[in-house]
Protein backbone atom coordinates (compact mmCIF):
# COMPACT_ATOMS: atom_id res chain seq x y z
CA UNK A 1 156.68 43.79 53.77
CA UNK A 2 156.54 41.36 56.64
CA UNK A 3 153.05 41.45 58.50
CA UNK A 4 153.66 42.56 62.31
CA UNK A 5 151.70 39.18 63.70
CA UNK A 6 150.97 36.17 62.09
CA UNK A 7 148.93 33.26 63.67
CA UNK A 8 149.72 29.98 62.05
CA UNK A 9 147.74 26.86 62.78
CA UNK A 10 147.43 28.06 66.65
CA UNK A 11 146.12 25.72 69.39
CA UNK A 12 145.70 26.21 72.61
CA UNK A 13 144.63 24.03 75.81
CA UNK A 14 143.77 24.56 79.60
CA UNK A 15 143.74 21.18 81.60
CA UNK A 16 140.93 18.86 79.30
CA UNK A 17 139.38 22.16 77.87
CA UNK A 18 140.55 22.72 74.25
CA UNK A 19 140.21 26.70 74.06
CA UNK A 20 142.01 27.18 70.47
CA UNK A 21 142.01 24.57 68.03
CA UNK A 22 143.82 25.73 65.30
CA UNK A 23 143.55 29.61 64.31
CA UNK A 24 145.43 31.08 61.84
CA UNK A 25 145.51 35.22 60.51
CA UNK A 26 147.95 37.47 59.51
CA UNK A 27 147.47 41.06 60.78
CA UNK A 28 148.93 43.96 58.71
CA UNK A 29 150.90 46.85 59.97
CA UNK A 30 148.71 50.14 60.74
CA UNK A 31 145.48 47.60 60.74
CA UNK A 32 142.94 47.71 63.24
CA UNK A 33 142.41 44.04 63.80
CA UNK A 34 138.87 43.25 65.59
CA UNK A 35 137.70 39.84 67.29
CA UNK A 36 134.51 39.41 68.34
CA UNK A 37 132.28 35.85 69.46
CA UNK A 38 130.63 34.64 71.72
CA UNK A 39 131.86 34.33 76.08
CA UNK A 40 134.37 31.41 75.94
CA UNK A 41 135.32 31.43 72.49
CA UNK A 42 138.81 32.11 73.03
CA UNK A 43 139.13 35.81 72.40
CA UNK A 44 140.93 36.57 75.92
CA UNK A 45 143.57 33.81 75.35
CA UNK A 46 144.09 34.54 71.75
CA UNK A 47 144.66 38.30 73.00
CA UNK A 48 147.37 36.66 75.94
CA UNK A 49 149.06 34.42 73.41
CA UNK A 50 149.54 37.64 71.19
CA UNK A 51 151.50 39.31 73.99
CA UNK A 52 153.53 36.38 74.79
CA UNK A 53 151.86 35.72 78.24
CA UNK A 54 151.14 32.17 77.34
CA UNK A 55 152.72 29.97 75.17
CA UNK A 56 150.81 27.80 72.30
CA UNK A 57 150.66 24.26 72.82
CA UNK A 58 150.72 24.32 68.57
CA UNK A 59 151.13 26.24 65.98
CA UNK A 60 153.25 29.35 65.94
CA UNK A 61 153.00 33.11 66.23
CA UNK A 62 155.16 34.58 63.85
CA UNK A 63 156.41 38.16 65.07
CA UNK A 64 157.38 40.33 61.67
CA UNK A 65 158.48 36.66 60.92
CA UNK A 66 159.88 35.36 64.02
CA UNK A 67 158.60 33.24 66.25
CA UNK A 68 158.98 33.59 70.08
CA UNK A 69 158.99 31.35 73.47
CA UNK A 70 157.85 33.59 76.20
CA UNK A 71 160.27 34.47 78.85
CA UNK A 72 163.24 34.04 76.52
CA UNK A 73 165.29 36.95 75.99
CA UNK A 74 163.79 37.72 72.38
CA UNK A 75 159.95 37.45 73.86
CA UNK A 76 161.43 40.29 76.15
CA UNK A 77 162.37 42.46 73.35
CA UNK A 78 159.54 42.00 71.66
CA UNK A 79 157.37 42.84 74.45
CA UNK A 80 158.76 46.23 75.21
CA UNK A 81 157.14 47.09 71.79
CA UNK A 82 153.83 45.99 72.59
CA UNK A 83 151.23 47.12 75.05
CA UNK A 84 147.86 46.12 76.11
CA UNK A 85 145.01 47.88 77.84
CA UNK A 86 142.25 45.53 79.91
CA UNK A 87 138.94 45.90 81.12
CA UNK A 88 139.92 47.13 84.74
CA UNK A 89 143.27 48.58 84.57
CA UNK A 90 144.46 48.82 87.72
CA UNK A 91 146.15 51.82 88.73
CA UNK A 92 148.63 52.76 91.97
CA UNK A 93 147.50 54.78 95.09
CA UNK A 94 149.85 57.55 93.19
CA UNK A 95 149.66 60.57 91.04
CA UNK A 96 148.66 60.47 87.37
CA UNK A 97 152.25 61.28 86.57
CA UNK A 98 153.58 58.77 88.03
CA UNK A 99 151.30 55.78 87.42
CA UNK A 100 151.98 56.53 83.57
CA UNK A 101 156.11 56.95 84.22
CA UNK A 102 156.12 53.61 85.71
CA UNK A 103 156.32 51.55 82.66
CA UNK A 104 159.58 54.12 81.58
CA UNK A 105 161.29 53.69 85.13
CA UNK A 106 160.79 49.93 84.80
CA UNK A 107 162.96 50.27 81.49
CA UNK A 108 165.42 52.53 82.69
CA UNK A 109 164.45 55.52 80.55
CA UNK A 110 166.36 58.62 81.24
CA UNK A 111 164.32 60.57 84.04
CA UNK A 112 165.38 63.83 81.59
CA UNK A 113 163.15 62.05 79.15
CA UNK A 114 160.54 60.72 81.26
CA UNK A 115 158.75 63.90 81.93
CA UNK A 116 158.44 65.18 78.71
CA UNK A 117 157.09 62.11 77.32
CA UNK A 118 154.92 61.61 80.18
CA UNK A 119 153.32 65.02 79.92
CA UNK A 120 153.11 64.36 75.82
CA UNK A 121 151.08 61.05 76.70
CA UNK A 122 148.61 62.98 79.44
CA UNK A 123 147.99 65.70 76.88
CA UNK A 124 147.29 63.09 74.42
CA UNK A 125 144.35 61.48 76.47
CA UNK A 126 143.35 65.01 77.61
CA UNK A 127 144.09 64.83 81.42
CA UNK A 128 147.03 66.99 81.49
CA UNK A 129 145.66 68.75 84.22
CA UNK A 130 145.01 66.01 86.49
CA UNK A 131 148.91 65.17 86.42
CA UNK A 132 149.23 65.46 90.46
CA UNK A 133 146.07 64.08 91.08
CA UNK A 134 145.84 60.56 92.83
CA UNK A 135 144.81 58.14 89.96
CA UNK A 136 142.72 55.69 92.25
CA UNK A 137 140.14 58.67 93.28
CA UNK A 138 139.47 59.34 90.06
CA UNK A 139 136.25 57.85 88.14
CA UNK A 140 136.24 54.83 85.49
CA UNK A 141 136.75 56.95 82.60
CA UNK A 142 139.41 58.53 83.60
CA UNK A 143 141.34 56.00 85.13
CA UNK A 144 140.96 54.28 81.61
CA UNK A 145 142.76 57.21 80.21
CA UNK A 146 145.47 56.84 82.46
CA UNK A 147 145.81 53.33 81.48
CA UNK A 148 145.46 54.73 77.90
CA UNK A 149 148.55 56.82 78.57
CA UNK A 150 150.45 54.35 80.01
CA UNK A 151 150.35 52.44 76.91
CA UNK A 152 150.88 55.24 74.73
CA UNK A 153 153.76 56.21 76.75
CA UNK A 154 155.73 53.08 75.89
CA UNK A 155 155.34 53.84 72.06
CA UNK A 156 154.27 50.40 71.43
CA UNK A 157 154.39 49.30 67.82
CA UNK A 158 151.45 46.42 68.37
CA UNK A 159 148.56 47.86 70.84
CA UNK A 160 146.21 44.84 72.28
CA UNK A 161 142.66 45.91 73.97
CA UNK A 162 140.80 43.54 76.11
CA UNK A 163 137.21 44.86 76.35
CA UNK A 164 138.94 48.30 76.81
CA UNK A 165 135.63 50.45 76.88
CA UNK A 166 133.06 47.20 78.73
CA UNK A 167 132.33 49.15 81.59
CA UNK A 168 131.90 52.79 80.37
CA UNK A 169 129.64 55.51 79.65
CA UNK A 170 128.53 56.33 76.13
CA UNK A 171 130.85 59.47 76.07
CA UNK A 172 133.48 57.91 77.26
CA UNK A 173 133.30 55.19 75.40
CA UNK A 174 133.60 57.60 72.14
CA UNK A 175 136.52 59.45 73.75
CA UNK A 176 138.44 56.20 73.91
CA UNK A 177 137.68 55.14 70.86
CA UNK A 178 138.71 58.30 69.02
CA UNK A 179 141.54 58.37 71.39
CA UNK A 180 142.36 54.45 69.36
CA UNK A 181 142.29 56.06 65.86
CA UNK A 182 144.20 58.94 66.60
CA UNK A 183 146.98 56.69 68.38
CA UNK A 184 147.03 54.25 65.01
CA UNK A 185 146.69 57.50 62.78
CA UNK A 186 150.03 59.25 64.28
CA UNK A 187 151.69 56.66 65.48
CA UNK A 188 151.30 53.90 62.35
CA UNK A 189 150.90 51.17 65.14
CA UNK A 190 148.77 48.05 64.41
CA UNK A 191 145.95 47.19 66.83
CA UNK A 192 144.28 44.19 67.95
CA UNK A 193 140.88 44.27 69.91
CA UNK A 194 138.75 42.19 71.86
CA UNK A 195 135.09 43.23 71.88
CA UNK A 196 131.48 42.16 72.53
CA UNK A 197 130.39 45.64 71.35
CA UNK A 198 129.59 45.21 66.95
CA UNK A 199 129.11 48.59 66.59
CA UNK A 200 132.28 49.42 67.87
CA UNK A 201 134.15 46.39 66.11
CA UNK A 202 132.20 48.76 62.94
CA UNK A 203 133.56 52.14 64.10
CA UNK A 204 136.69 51.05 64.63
CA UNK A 205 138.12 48.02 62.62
CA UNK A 206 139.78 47.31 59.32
CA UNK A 207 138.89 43.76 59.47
CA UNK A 208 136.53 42.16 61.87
CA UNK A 209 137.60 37.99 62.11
CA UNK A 210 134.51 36.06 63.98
CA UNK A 211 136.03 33.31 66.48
CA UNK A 212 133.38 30.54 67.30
CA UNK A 213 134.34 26.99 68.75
CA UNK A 214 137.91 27.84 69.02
CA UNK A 215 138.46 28.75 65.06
CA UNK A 216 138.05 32.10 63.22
CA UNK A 217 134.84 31.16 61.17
CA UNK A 218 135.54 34.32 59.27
CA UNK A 219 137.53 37.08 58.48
CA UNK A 220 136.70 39.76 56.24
CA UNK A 221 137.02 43.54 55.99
CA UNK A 222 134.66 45.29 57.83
CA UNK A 223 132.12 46.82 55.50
CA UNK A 224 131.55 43.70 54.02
CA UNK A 225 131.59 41.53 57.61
CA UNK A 226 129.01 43.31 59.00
CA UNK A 227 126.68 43.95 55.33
CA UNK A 228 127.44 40.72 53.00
CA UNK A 229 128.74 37.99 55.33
CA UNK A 230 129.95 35.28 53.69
CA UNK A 231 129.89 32.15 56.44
CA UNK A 232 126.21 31.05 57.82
CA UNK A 233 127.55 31.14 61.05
CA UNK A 234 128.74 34.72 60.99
CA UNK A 235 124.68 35.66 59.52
CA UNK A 236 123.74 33.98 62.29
CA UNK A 237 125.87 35.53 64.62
CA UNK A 238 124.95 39.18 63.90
CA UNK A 239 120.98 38.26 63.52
CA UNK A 240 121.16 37.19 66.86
CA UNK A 241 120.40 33.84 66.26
CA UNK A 242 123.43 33.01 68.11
CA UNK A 243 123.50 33.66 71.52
CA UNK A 244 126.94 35.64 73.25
């Protein structure tokens, strides 16, 4: 079977600053994918490259085989599959309802549809209840929810998270998190995530890859990244040797 997202000899540039030079993974289907490194190392960018935002300046980004140029009609289709959650979603001066039906009005889904999934994807992230409510009064964790059910919504088949949980309580960092398994455990999508947090690239990955210098350094499963590193620089990243 064809992996969802392939990297393949990826570079990437912004003015004289070489941000990517030369990263290369294949991510499976169902897999929880972590990255984690140090600020600057490229984890954002790799994350915006996966959901055709930018465009490599080398290399390719194979998409269950296929590779893409953003804004052509075939980057379109692929990104109505895909969905990504950031740091500080941003959400409407509008109900909960309809700051999660946006994404299905934008793509002309039935409005006899719309409803029912919407109410599926609220009851999925628990705030059901808070349907009418205005999103932008509501507090951090549960306007990461929403943004939670706006993804889920869209029934992506590759789910990017950028630092989804950075700014967040200790419960609700654990509801989100569960609230990723769960989504990957029904739903069979494959996920890709950004984090500074190890112990949550732990909890929640099947393979951790450490990006330093604008390469992957290392990519291993995650029982064995985090207890038997292979790569110096990955011991030395998780020591703390290394600061991030």
């Amino acid at each position: 079977m064809t992996a969802p997202l392939v990297l393949l000899d990826v570079h990437k540039s912004f003015g004289p600053k070489e941000v990517l030079r030369g990263i290369d993974a294949e991510i499976q289907e169902k897999e929880i994918f972590a990255i984690v490194g140090p600020s600057g190392a490229g984890k954002t960018t790799t994350l915006r490259l996966l959901d055709l935002i930018e465009a490599p300046d080398r290399g390719q980004i194979l998409y269950h085989g296929r590779a893409l140029e953003p804004r052509s009609g075939a980057a379109l289709e692929q990104r109505r599959r895909m969905a990504m959650i950031m740091q500080n979603p941003a959400t409407f001066r509008a109900s909960v309802f309809e700051n999660v039906a946006y994404g299905l009005w934008l793509r002309g889904v039935p409005r006899v549809d719309v409803r029912g999934r919407v109410f599926a994807a609220l009851d999925f992230v628990g705030l059901l209840g808070a349907a009418q409510e205005r999103a932008d009064r509501l507090s951090g964790g549960e306007q990461q929810r929403i943004a939670f059910a706006r993804a889920a919504v869209l029934r992506p088949e590759i789910l990017l998270l950028d630092e989804f949980t950075a700014n967040l309580d200790p419960a609700n960092v654990r509801a989100l998190e569960g609230l990723t398994l769960r989504f990957r455990d029904e739903t069979g999508a494959t996920i890709v995530i950004v984090t500074h947090n190890l112990f949550q690239a732990k909890r929640l990955a099947d393979r951790v890859a450490l990006l330093l210098d604008g390469r992957f350094a290392e990519i291993a499963p995650s029982v064995r990244f985090f207890r038997d590193p292979s790569r110096p620089e990955t011991r030395a990243f998780l020591s703390g040797e290394m600061a991030y």
